[in-house]
Protein backbone atom coordinates (compact mmCIF):
# COMPACT_ATOMS: atom_id res chain seq x y z
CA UNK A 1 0.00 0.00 0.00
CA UNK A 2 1.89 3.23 -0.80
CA UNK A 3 2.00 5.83 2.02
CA UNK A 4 3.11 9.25 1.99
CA UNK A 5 7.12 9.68 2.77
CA UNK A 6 6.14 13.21 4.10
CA UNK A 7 3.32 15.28 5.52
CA UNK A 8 2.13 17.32 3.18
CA UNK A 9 2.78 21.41 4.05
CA UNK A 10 -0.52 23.83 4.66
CA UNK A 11 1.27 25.39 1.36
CA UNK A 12 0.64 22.09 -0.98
CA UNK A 13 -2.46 21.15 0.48
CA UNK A 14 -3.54 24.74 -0.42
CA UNK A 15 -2.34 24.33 -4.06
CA UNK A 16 -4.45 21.27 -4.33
CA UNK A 17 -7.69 22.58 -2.39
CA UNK A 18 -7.45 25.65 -5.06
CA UNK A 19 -9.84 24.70 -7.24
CA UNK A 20 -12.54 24.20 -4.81
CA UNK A 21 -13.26 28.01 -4.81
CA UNK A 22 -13.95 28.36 -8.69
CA UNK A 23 -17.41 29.20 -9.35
CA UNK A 24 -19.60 29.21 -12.69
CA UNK A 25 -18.94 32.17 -15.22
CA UNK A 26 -21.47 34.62 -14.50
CA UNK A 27 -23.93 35.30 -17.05
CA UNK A 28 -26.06 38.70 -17.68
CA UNK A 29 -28.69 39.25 -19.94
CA UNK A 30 -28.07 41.89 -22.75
CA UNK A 31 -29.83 45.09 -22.80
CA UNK A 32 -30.47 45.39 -26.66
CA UNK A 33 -30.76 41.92 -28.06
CA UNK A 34 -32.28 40.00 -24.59
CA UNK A 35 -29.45 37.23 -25.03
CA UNK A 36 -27.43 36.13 -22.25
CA UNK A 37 -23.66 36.92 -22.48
CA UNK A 38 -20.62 37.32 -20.30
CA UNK A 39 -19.75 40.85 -18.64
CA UNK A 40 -17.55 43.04 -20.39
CA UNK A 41 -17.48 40.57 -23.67
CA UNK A 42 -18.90 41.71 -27.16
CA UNK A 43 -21.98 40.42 -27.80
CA UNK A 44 -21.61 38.46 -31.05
CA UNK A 45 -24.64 38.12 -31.94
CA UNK A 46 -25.02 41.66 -32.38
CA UNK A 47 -21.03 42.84 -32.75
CA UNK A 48 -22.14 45.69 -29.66
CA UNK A 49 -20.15 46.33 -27.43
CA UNK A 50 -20.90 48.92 -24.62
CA UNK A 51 -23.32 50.56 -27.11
CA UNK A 52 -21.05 50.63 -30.08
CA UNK A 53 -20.85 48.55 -33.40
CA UNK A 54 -17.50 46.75 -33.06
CA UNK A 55 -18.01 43.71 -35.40
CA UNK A 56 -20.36 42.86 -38.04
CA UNK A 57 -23.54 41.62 -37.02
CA UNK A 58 -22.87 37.21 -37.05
CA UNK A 59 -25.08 36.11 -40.38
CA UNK A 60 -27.46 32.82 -39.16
């Protein structure tokens, strides 16, 4: 049975317990076009960002 040579320090067992804290990416629900996109990202549906035209509007 393999057992640990070591105790591990508060530092590694910190590294390790990091990725308990991450959380889903927060969504918010465009003002123009209704759709749901992330904060401070360009909406690509409509190429607006932060009221301007920055790309062309995505063809579907």
């Amino acid at each position: 049975m393999a057992v640990p040579k070591r105790k591990t320090s508060p530092m590694k067992r910190g590294f390790r317990r990091s990725a308990d804290a991450l959380v889903a990416p927060a969504y918010v629900e465009d003002k123009d076009s209704g759709e749901l996109r992330r904060p401070h990202h360009i909406d690509l549906k409509t190429g607006m960002y932060r009221g301007r035209q920055v790309l062309d509007p995505k063809k579907s």
